[in-house]
PDB file of N, CA and C in Angstrom:
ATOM      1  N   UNK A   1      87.055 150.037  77.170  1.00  0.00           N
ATOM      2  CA  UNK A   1      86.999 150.891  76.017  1.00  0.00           C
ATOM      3  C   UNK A   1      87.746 152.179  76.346  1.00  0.00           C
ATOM      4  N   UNK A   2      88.373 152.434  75.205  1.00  0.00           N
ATOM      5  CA  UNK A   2      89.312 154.193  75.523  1.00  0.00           C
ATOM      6  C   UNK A   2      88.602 154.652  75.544  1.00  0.00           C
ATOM      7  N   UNK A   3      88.873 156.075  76.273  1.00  0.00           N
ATOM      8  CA  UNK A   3      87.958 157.436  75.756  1.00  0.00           C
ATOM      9  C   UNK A   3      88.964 158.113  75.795  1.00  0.00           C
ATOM     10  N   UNK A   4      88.715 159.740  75.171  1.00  0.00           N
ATOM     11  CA  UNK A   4      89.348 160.658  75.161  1.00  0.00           C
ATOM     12  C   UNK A   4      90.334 160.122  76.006  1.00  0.00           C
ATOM     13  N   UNK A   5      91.467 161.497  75.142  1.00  0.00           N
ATOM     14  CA  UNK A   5      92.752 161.153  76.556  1.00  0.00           C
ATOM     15  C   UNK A   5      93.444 159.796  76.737  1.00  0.00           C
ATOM     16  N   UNK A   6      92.700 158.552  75.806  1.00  0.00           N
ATOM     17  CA  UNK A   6      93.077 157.198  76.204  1.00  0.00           C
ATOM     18  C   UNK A   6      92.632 156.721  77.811  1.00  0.00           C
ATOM     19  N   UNK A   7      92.041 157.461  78.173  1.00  0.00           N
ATOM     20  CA  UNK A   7      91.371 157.092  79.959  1.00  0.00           C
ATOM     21  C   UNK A   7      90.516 155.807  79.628  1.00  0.00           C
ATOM     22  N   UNK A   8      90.276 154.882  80.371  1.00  0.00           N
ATOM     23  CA  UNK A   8      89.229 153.845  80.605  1.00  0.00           C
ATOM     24  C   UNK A   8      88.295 154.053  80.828  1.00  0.00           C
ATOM     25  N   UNK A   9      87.174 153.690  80.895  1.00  0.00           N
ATOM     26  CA  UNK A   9      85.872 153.948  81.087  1.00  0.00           C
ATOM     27  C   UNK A   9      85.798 153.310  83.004  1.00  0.00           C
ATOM     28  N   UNK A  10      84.848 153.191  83.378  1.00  0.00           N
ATOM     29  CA  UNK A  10      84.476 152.924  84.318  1.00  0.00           C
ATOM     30  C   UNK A  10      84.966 153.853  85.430  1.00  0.00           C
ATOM     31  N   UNK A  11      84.644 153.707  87.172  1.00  0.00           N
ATOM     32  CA  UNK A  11      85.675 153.946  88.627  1.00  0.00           C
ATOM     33  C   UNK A  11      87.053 154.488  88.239  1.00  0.00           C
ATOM     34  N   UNK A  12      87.426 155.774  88.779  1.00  0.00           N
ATOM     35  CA  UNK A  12      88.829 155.588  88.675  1.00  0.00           C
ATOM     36  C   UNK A  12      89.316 156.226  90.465  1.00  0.00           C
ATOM     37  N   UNK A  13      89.986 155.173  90.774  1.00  0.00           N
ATOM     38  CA  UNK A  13      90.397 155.741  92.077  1.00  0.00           C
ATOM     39  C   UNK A  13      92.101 156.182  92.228  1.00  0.00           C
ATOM     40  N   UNK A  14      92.709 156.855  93.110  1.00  0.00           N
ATOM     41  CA  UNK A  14      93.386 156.885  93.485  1.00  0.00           C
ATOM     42  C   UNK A  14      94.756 155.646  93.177  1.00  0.00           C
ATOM     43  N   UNK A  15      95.748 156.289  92.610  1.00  0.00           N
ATOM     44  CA  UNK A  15      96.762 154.987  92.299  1.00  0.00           C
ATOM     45  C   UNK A  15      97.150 153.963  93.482  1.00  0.00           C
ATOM     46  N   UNK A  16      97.215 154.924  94.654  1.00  0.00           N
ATOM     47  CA  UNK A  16      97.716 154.404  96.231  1.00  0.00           C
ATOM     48  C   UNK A  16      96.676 153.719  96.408  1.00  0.00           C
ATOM     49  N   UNK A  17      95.216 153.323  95.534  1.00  0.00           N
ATOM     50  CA  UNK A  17      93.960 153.053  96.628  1.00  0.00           C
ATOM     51  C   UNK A  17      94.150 151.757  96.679  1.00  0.00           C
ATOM     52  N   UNK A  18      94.274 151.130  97.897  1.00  0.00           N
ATOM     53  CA  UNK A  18      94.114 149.697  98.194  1.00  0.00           C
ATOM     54  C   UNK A  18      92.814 149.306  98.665  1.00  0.00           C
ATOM     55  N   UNK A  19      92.478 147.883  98.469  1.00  0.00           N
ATOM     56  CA  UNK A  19      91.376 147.856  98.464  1.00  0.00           C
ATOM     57  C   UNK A  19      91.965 145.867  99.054  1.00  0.00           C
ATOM     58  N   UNK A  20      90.298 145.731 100.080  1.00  0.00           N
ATOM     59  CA  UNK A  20      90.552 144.554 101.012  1.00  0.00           C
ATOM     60  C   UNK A  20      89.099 144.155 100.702  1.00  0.00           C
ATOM     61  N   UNK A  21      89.115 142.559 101.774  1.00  0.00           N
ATOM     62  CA  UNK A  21      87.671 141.909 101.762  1.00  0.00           C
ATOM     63  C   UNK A  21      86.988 142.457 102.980  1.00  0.00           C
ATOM     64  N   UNK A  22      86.093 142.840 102.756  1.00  0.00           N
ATOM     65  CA  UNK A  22      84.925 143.045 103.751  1.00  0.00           C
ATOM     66  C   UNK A  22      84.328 141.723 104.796  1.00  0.00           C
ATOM     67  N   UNK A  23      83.994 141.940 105.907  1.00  0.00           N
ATOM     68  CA  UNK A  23      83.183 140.779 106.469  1.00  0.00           C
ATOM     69  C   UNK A  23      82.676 139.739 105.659  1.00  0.00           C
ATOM     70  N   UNK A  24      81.786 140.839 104.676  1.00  0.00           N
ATOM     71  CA  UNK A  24      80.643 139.941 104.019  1.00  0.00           C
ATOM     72  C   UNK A  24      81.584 139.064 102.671  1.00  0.00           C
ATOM     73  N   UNK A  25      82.569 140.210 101.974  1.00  0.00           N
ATOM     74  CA  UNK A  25      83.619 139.203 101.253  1.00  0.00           C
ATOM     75  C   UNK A  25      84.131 137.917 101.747  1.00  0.00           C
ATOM     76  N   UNK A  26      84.680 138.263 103.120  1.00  0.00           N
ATOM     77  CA  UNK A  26      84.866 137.023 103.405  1.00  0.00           C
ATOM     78  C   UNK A  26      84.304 135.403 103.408  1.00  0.00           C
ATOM     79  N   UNK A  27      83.198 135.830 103.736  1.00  0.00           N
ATOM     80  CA  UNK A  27      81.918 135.026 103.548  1.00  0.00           C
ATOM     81  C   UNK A  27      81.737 134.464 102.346  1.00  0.00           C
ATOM     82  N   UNK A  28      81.691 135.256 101.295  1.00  0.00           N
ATOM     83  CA  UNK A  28      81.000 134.839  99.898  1.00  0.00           C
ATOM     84  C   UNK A  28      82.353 134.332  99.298  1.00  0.00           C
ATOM     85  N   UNK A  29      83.850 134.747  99.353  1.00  0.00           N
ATOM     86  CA  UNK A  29      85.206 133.844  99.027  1.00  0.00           C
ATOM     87  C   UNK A  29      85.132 132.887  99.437  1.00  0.00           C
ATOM     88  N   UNK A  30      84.693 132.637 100.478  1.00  0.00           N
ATOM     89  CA  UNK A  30      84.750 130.850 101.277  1.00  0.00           C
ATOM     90  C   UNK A  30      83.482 130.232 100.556  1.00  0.00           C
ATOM     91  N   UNK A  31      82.445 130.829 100.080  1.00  0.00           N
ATOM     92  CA  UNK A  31      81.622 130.075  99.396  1.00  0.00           C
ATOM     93  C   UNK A  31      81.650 129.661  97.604  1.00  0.00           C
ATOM     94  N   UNK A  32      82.825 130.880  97.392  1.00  0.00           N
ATOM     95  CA  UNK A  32      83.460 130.822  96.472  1.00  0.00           C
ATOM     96  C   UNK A  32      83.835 129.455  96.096  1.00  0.00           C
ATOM     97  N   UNK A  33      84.875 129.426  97.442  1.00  0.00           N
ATOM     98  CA  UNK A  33      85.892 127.965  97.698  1.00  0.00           C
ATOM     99  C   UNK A  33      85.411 127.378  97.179  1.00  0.00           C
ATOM    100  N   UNK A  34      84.360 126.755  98.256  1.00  0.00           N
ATOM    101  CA  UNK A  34      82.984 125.525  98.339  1.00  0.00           C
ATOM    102  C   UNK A  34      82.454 125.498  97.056  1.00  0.00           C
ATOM    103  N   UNK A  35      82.332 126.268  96.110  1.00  0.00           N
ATOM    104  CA  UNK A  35      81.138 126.200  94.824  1.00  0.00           C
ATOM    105  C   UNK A  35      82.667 125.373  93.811  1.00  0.00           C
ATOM    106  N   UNK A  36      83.848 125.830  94.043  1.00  0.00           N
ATOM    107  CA  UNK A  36      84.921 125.525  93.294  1.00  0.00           C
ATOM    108  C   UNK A  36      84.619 123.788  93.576  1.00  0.00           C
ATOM    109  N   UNK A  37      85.001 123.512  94.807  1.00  0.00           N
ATOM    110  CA  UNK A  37      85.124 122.240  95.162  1.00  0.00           C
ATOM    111  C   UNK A  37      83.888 121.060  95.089  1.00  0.00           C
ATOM    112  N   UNK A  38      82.898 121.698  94.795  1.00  0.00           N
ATOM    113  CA  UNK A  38      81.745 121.016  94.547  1.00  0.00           C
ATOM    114  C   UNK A  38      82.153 121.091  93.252  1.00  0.00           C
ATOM    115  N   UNK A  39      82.434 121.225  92.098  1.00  0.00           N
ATOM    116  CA  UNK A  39      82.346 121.583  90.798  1.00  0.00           C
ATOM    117  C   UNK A  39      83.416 120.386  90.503  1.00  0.00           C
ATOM    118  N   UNK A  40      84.634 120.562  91.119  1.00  0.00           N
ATOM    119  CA  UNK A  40      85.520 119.664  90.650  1.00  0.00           C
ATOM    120  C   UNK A  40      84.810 117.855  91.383  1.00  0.00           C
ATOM    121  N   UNK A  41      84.123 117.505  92.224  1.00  0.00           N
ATOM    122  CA  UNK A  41      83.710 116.339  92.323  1.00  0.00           C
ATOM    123  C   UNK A  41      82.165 116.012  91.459  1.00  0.00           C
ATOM    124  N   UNK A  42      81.829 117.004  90.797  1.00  0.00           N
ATOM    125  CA  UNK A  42      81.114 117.049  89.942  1.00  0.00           C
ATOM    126  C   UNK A  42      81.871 116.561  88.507  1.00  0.00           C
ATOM    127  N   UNK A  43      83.193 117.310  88.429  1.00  0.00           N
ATOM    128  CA  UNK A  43      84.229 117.334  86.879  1.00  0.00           C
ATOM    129  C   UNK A  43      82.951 117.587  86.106  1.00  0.00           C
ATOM    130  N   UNK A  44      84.080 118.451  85.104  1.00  0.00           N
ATOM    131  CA  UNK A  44      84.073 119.017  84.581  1.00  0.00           C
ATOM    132  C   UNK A  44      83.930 120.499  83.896  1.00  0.00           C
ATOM    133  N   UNK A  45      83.858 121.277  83.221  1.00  0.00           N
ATOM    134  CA  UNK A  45      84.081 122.625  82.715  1.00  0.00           C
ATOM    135  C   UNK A  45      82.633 123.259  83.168  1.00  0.00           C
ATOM    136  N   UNK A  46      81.487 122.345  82.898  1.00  0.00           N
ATOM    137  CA  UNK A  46      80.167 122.536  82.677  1.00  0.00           C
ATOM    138  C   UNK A  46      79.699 122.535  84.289  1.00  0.00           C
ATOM    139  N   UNK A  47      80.082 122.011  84.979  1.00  0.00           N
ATOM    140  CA  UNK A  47      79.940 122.040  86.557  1.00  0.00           C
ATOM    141  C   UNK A  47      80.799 122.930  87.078  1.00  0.00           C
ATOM    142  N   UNK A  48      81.486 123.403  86.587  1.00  0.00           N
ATOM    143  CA  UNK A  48      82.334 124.654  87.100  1.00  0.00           C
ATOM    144  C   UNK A  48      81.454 125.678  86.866  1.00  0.00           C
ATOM    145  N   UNK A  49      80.931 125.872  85.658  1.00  0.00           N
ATOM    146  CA  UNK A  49      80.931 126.894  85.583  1.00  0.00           C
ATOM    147  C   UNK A  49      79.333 127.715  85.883  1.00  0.00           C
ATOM    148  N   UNK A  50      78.485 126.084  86.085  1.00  0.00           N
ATOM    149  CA  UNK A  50      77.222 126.292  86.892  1.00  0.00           C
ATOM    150  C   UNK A  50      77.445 126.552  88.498  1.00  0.00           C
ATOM    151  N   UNK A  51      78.584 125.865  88.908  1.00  0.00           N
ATOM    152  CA  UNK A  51      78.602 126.377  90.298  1.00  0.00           C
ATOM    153  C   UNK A  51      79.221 127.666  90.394  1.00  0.00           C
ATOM    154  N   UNK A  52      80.003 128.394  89.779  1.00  0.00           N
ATOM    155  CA  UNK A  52      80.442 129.951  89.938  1.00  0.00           C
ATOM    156  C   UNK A  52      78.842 130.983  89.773  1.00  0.00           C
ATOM    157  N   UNK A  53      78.448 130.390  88.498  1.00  0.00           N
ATOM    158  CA  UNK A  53      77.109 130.845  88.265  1.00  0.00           C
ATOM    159  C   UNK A  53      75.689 131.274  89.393  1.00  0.00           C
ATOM    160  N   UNK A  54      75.846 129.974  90.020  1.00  0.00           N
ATOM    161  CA  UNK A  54      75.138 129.497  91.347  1.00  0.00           C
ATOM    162  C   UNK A  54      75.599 130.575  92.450  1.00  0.00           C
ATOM    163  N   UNK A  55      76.963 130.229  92.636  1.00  0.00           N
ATOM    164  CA  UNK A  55      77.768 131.478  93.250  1.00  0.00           C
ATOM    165  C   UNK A  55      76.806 132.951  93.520  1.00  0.00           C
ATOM    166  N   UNK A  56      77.662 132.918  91.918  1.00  0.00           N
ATOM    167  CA  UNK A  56      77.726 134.981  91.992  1.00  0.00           C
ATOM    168  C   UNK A  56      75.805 135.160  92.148  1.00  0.00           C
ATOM    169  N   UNK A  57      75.383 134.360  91.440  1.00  0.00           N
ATOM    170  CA  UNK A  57      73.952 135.366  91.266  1.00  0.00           C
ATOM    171  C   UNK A  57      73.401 135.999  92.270  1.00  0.00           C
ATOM    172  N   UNK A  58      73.129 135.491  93.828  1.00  0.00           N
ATOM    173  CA  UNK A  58      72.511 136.075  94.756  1.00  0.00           C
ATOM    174  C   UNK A  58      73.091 137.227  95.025  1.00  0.00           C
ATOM    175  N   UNK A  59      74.834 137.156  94.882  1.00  0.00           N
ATOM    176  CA  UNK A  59      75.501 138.235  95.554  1.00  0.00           C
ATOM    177  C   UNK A  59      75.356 139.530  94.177  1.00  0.00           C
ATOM    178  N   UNK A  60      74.815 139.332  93.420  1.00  0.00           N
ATOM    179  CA  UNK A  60      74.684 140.167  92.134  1.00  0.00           C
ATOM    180  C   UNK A  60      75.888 140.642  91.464  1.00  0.00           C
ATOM    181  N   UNK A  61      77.237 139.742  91.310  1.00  0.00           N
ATOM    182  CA  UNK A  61      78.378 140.178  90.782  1.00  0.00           C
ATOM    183  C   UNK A  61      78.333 138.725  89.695  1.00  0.00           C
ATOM    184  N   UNK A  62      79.405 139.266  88.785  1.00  0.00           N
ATOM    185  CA  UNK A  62      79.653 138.193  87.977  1.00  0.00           C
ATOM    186  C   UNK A  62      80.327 136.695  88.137  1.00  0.00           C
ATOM    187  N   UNK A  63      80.158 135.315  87.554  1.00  0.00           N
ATOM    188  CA  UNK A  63      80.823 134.485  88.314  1.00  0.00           C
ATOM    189  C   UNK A  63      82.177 134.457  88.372  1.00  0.00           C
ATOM    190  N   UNK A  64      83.248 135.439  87.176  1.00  0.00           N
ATOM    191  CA  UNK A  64      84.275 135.565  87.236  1.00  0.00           C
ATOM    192  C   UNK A  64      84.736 136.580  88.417  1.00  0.00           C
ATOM    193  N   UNK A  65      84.384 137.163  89.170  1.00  0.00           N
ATOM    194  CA  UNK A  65      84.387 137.982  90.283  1.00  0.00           C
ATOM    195  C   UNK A  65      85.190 137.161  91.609  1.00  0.00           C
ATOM    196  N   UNK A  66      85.123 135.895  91.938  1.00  0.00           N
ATOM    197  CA  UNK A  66      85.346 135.329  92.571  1.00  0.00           C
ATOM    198  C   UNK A  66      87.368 135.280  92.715  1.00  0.00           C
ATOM    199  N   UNK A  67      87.382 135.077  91.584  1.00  0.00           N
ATOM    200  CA  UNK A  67      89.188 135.264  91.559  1.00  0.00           C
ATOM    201  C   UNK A  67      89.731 136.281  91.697  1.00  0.00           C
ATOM    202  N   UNK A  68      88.712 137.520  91.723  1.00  0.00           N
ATOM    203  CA  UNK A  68      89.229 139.017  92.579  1.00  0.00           C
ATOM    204  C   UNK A  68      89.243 139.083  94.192  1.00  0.00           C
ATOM    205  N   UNK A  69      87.988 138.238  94.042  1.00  0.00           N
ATOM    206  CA  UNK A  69      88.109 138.231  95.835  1.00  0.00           C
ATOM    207  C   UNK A  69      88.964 137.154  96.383  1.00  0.00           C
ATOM    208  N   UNK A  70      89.202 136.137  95.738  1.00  0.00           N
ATOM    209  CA  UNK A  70      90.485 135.088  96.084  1.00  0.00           C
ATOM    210  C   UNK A  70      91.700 135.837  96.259  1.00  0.00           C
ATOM    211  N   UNK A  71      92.183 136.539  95.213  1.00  0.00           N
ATOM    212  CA  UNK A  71      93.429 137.480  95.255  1.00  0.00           C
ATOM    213  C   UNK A  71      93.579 138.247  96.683  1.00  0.00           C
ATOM    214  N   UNK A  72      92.324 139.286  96.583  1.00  0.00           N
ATOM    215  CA  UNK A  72      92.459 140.096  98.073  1.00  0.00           C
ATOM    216  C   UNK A  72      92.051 139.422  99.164  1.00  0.00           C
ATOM    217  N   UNK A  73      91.651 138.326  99.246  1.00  0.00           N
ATOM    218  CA  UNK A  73      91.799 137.098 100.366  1.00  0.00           C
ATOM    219  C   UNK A  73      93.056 137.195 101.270  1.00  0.00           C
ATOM    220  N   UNK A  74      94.178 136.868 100.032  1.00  0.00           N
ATOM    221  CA  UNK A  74      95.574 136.882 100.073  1.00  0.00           C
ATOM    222  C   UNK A  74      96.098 137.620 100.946  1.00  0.00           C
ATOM    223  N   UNK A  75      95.910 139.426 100.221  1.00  0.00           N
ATOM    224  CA  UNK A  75      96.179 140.616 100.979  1.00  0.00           C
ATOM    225  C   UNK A  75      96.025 142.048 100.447  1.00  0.00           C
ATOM    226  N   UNK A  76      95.700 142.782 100.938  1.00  0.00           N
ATOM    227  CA  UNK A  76      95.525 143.869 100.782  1.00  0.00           C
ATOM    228  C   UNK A  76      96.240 144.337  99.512  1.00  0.00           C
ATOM    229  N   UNK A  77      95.106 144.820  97.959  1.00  0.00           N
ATOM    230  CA  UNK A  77      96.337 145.182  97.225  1.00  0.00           C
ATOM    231  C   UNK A  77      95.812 146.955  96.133  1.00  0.00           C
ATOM    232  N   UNK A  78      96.370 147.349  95.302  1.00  0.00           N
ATOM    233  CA  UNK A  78      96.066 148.294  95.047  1.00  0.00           C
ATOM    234  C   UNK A  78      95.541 147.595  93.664  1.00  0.00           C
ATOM    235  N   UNK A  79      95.239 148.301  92.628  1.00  0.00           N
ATOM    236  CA  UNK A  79      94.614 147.976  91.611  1.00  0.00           C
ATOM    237  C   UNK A  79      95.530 147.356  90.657  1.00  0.00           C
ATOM    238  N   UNK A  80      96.627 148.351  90.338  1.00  0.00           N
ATOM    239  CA  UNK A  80      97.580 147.691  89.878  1.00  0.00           C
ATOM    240  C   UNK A  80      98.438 146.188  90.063  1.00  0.00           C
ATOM    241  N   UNK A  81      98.302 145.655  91.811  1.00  0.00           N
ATOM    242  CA  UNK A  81      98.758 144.805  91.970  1.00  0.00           C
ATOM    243  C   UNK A  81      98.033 143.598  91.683  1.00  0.00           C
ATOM    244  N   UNK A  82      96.876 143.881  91.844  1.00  0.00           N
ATOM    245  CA  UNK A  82      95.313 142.782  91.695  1.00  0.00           C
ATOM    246  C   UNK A  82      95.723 142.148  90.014  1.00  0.00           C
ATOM    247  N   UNK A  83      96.293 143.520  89.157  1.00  0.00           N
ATOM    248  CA  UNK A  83      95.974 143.156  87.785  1.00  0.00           C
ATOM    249  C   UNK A  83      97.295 142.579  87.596  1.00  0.00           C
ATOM    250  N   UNK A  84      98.246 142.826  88.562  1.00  0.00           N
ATOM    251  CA  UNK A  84     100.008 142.119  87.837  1.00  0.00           C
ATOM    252  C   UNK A  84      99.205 140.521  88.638  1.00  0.00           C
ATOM    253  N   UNK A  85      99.276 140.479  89.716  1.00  0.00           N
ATOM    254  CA  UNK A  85      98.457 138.823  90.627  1.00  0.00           C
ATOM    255  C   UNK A  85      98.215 137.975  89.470  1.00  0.00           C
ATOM    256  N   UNK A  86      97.123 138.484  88.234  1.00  0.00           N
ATOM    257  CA  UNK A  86      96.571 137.810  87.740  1.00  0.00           C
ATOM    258  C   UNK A  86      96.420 137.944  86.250  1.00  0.00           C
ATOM    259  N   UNK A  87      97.727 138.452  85.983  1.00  0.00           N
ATOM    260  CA  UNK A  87      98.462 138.793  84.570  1.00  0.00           C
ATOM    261  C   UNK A  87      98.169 137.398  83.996  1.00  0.00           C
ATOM    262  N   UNK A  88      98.996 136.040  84.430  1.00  0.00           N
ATOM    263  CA  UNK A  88      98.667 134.965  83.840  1.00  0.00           C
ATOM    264  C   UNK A  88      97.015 134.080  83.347  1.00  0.00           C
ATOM    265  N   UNK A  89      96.060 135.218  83.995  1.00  0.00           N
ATOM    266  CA  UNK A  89      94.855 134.788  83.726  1.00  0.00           C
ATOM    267  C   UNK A  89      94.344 135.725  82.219  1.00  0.00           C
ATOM    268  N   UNK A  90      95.353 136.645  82.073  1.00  0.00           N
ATOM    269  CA  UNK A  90      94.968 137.359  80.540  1.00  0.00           C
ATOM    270  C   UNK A  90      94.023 138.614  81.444  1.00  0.00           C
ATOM    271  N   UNK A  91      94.329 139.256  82.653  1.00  0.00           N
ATOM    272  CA  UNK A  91      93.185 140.320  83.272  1.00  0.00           C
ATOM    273  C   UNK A  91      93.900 141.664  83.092  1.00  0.00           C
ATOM    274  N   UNK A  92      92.880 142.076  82.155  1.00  0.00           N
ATOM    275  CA  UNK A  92      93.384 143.752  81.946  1.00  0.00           C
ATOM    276  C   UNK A  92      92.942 144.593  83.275  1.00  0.00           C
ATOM    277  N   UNK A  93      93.661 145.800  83.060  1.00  0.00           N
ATOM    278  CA  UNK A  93      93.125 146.926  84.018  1.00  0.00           C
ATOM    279  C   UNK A  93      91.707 147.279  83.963  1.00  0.00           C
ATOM    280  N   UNK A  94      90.769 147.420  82.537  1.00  0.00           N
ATOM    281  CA  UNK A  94      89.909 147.532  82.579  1.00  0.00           C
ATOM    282  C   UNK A  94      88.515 146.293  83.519  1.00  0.00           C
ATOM    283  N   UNK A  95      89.177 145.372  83.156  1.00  0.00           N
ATOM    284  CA  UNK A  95      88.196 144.473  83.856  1.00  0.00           C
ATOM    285  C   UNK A  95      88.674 144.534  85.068  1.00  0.00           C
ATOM    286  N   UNK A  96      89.683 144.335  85.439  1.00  0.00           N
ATOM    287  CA  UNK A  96      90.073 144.221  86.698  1.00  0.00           C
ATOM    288  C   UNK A  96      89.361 145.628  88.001  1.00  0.00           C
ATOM    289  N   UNK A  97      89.122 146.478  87.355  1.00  0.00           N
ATOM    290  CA  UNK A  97      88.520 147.812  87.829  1.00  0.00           C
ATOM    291  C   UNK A  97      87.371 147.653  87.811  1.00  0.00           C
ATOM    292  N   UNK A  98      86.146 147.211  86.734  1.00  0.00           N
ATOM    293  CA  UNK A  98      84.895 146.814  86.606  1.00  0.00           C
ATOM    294  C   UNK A  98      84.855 145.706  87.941  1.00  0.00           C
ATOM    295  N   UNK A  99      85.600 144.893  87.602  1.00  0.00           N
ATOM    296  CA  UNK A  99      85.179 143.842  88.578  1.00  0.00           C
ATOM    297  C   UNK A  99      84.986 144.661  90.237  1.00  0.00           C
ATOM    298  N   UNK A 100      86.419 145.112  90.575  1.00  0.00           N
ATOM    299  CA  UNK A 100      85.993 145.900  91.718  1.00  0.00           C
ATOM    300  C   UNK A 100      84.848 146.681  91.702  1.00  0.00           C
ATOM    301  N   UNK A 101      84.353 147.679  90.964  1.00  0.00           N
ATOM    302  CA  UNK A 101      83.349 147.754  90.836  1.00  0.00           C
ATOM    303  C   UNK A 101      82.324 147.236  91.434  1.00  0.00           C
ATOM    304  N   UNK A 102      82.072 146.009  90.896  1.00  0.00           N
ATOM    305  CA  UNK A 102      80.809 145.346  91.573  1.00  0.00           C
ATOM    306  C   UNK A 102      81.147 144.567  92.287  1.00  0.00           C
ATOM    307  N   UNK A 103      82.419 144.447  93.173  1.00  0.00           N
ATOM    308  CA  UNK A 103      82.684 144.362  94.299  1.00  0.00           C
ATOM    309  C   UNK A 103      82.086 145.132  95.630  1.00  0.00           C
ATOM    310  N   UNK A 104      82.948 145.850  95.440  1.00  0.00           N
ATOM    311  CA  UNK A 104      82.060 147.409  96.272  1.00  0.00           C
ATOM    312  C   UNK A 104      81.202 147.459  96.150  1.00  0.00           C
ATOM    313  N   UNK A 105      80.219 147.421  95.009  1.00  0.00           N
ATOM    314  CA  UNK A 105      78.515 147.982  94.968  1.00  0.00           C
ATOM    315  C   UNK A 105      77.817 146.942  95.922  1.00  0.00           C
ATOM    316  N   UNK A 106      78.706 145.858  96.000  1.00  0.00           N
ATOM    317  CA  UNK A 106      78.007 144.298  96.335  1.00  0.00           C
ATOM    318  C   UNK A 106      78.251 144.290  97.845  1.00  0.00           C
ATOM    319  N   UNK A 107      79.121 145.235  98.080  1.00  0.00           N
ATOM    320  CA  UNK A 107      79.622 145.508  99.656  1.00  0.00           C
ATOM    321  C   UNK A 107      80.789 144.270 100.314  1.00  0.00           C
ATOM    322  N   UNK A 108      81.017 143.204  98.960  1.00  0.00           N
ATOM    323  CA  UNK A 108      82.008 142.210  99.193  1.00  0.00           C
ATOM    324  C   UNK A 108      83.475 142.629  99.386  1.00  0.00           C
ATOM    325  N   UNK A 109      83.792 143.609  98.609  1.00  0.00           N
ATOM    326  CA  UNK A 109      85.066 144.487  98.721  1.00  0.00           C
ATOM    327  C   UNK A 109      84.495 146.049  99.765  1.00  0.00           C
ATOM    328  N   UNK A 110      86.068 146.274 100.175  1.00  0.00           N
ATOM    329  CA  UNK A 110      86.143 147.746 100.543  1.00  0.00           C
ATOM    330  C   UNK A 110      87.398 148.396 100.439  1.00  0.00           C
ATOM    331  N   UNK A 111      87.267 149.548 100.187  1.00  0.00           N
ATOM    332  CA  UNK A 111      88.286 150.647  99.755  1.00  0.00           C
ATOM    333  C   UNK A 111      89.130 150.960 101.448  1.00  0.00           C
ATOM    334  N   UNK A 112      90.350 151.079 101.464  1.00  0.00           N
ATOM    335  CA  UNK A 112      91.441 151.049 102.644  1.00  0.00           C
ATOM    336  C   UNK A 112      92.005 152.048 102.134  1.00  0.00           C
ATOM    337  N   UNK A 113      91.878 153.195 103.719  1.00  0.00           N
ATOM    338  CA  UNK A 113      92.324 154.578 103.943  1.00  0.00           C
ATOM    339  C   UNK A 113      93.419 154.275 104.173  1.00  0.00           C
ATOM    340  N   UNK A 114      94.155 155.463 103.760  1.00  0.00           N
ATOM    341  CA  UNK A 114      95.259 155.947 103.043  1.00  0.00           C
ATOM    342  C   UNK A 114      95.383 157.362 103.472  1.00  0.00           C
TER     343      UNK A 114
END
């Protein structure tokens, strides 16, 4: 949502701020994987989307959260780059920032000094 100024709502960090997976990210992307790959020998949309579900809940982020931490799996990126990565998925800046969000709160992501 705009606000004044046209600013976004939510976090606003630093344009330079890059941001990586944490230990514990690491962990919960690879279980990421695993919930993906159980889902597809399950088939279908409805098993996908109980295993992302299954996923995120313990870690208290959303099940779409997972393709943020897949991205910075990859490599180290700034906000802007996270959101060009995954332009073809339709991901605005705004979500793409929320999501970090509860990345960080979740301690799955971390912010890289600069």
């Amino acid at each position: 949502m705009a606000l004044l100024f046209g600013r976004e709502a939510g976090p606003r960090w630093p344009r330079k701020q890059k941001f990586r997976l944490s230990v514990i990210g690491t962990e919960a992307e690879a279980d990421y994987q695993a919930a993906i790959k159980s889902s597809h020998d399950r088939g279908g949309r409805e098993a996908f989307n109980q295993a992302v579900a299954t996923w995120a809940a313990p870690l208290g982020v959303q099940p779409g959260d997972g393709v943020y931490l897949s991205e910075l799996r990859i490599s180290i990126q700034t906000l802007t780059e996270l959101v060009e990565c995954l332009d073809s998925c339709g991901t605005t800046k705004s979500e793409a920032s929320a999501a970090l969000d509860r990345l960080l709160s979740a301690k799955l992501a971390e912010l890289v000094a600069f």
